[in-house]
Protein backbone atom coordinates (compact mmCIF):
# COMPACT_ATOMS: atom_id res chain seq x y z
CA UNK A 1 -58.61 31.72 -7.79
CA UNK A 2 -55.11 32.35 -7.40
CA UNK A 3 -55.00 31.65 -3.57
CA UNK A 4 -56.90 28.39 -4.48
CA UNK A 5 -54.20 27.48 -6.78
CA UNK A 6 -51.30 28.44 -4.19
CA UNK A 7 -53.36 26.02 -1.87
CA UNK A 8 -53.16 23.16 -4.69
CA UNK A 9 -49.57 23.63 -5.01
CA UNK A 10 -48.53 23.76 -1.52
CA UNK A 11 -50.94 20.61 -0.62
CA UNK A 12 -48.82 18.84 -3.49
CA UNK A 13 -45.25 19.94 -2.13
CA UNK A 14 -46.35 19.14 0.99
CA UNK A 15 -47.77 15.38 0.45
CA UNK A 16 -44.39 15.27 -1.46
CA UNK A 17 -42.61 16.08 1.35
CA UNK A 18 -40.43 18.83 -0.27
CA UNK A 19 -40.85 22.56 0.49
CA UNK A 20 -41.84 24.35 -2.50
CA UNK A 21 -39.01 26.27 -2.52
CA UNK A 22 -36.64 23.83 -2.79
CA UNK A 23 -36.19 23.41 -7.00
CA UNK A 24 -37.11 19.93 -8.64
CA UNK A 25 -35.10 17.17 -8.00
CA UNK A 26 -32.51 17.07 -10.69
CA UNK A 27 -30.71 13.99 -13.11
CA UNK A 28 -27.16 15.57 -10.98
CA UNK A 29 -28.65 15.19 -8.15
CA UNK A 30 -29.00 11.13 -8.35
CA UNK A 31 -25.19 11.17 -9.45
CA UNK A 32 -25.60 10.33 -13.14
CA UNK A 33 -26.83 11.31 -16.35
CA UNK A 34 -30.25 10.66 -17.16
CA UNK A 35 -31.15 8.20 -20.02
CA UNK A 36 -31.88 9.32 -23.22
CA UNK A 37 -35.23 10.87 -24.10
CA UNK A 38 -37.45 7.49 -22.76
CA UNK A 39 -40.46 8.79 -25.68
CA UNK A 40 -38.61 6.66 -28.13
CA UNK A 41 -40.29 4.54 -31.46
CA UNK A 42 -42.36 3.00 -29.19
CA UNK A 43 -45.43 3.64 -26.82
CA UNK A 44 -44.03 1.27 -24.25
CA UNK A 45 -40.51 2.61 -24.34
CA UNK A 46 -41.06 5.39 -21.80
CA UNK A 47 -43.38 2.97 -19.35
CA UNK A 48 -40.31 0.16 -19.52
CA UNK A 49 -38.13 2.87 -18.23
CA UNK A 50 -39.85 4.46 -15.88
CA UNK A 51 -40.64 0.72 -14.36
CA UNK A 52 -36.51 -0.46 -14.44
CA UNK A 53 -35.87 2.91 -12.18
CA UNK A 54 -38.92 2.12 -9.80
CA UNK A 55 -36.92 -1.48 -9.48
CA UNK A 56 -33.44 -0.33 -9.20
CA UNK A 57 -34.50 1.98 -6.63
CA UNK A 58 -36.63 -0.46 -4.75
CA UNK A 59 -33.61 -2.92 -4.89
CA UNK A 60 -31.07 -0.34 -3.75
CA UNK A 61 -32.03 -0.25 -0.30
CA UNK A 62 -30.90 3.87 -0.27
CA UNK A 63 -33.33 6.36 1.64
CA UNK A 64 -36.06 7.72 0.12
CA UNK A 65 -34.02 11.03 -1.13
CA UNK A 66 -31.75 9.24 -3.44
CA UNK A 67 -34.47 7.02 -4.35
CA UNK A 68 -36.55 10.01 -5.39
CA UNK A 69 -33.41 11.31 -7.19
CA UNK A 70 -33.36 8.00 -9.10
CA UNK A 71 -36.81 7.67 -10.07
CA UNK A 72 -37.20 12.28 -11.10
CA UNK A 73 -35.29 11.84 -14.46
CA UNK A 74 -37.38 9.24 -15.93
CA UNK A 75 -40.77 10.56 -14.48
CA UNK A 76 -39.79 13.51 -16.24
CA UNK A 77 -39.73 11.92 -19.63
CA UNK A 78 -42.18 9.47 -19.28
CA UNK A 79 -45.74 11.62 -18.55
CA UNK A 80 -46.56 15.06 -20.23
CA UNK A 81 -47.01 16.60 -16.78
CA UNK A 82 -48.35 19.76 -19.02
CA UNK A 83 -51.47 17.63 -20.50
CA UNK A 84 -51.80 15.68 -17.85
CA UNK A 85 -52.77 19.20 -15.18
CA UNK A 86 -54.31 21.03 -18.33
CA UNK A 87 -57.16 18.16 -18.26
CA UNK A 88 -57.22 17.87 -14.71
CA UNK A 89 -57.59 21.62 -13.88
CA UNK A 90 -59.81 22.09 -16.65
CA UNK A 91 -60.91 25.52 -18.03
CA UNK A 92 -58.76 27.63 -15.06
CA UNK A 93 -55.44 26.02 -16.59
CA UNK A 94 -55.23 27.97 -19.39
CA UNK A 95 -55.91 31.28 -16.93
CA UNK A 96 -52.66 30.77 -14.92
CA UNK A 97 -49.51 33.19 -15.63
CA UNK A 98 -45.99 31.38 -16.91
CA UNK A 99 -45.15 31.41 -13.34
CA UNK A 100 -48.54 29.89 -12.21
CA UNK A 101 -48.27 26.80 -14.40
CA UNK A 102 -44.33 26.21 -13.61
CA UNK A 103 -45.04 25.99 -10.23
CA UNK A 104 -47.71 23.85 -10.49
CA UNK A 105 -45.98 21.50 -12.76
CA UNK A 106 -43.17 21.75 -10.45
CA UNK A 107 -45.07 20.48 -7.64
CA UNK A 108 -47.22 18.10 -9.48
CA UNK A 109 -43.77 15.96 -10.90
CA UNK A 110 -42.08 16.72 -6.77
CA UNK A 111 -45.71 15.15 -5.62
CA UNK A 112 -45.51 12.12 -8.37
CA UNK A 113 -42.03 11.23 -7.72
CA UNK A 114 -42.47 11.49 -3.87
CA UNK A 115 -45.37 9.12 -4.42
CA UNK A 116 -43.29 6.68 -6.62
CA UNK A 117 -40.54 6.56 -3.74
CA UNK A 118 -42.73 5.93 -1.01
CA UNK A 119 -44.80 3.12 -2.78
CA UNK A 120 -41.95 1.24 -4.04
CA UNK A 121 -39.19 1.68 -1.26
CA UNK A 122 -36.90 -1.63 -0.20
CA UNK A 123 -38.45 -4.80 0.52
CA UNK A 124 -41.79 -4.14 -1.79
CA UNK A 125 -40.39 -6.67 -3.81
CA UNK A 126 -42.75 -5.39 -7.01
CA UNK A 127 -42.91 -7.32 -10.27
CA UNK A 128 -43.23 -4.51 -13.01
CA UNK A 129 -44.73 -6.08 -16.12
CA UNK A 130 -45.30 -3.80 -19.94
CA UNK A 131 -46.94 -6.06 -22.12
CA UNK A 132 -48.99 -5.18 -25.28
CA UNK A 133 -50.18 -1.90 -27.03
CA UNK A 134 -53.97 -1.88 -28.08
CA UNK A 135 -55.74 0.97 -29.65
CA UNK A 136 -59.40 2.24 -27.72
CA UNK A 137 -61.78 4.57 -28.26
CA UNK A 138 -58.84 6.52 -30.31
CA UNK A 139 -56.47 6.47 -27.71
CA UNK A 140 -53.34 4.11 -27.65
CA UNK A 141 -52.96 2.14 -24.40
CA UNK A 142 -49.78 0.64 -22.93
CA UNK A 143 -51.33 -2.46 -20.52
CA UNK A 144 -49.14 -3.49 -17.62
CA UNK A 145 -49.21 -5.12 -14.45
CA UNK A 146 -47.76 -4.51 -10.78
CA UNK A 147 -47.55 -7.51 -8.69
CA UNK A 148 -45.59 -8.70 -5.69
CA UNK A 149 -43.08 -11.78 -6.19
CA UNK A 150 -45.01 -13.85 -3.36
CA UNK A 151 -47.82 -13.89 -4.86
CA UNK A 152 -49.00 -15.38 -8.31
CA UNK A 153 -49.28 -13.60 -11.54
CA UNK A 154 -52.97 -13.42 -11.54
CA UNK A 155 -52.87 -11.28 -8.46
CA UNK A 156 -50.86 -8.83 -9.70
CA UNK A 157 -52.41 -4.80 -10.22
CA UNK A 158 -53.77 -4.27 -14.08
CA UNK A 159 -52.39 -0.62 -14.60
CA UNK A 160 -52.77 1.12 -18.35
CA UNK A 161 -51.10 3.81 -19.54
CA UNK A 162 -52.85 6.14 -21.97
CA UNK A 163 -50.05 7.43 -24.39
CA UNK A 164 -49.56 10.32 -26.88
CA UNK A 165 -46.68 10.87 -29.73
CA UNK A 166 -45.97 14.48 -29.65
CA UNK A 167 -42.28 16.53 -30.09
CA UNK A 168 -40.37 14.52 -27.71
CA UNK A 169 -41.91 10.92 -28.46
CA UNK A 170 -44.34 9.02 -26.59
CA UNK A 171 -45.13 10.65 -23.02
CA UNK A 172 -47.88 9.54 -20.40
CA UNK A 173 -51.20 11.70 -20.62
CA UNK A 174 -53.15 9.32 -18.01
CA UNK A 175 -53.41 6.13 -16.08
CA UNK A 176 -56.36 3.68 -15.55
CA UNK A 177 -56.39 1.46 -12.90
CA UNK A 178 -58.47 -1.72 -13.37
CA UNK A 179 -58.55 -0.59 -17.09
CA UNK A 180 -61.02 1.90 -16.33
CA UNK A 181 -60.29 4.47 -13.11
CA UNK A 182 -58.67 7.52 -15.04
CA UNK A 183 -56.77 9.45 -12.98
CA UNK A 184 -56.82 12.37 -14.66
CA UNK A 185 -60.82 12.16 -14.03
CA UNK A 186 -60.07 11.61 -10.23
CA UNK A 187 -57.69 14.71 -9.83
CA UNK A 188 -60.47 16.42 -11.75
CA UNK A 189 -62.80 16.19 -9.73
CA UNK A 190 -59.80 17.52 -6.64
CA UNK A 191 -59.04 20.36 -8.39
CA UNK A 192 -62.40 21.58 -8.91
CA UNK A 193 -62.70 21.55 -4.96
CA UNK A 194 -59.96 23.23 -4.51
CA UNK A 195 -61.14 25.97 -7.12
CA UNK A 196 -64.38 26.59 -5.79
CA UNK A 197 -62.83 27.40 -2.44
């Protein structure tokens, strides 16, 4: 199991284009100090924050290192990266050593922020929209949109957040695309193929 999980993390660092070994990108490294804690009174606090980074860095035209180093603080804060692998691994989560889960978690925010940088980069021209809070099934979801300012606002990407209150205020525990594609349920179903290996 443990090679299989060595294989999940380097796959991660690699598709995040940032040797394992190298530590996580850091708030000094973009040149400033992060925010404060983005899990404030609200659940769409964190989301709104998360999206104004994604379009500062998009509009700053800098390489996709500094834009990564804008975007890593408020990742950070905005998803429990914890929750979020503990229901994507499943059962094997709560098998892995100190070390095991730190470097996952490690990876998993390098692999998330790498993805954030590359989607949004200059030019994307993304329209980042939080609207309202609704309560499903139990869980509280943040609904939002993603759209492109050529295009019209019924084009743009429906993307929910599903959000939980814990220590450190409201924090990301999954997205649905479409309202309905969880992508915790999607990485489940990687992980388990990489376990089985």
């Amino acid at each position: 199991m443990k090679r299989c999980l060595m294989f999940s993390i380097s796959m991660m660092a690699l598709l995040a284009g940032v040797p394992a070994a190298i530590a996580p990108i850091s708030a000094h490294a973009a040149g400033r100090t992060p925010a404060a804690p983005a899990g404030a009174a609200t659940p769409q606090a964190p989301i709104s924050s998360l999206y104004k980074a994604l379009e500062q860095s998009e509009q700053s035209g800098a390489g996709i290192g500094r834009r990564s180093a804008m975007i890593a603080p408020l990742v950070d804060q905005a998803f429990d990266m914890d929750a979020i692998l503990k229901r994507s691994v499943g059962l094997h989560y709560d098998q892995l050593s100190a070390d095991e889960r730190s470097a996952l978690i490690n990876a998993f925010k390098r692999f998330t922020v790498a993805r954030y940088a590359s989607t949004f980069k200059p030019g994307t021209n993304a329209v980042f929209t939080v609207s309202q809070t609704t309560e499903e099934d139990g869980r509280t979801i943040v609904h939002t949109t993603i759209g492109n300012r050529n295009d019209s606002a019924e084009s743009a990407t429906p993307i929910d957040y599903v959000m939980v209150k814990g220590p450190n205020g409201w924090r990301i525990v999954d997205i649905l695309l479409d309202g309905h594609i969880s992508q915790v349920a999607a990485q489940r179903s990687d992980f388990k193929t990489w376990l089985v290996r």
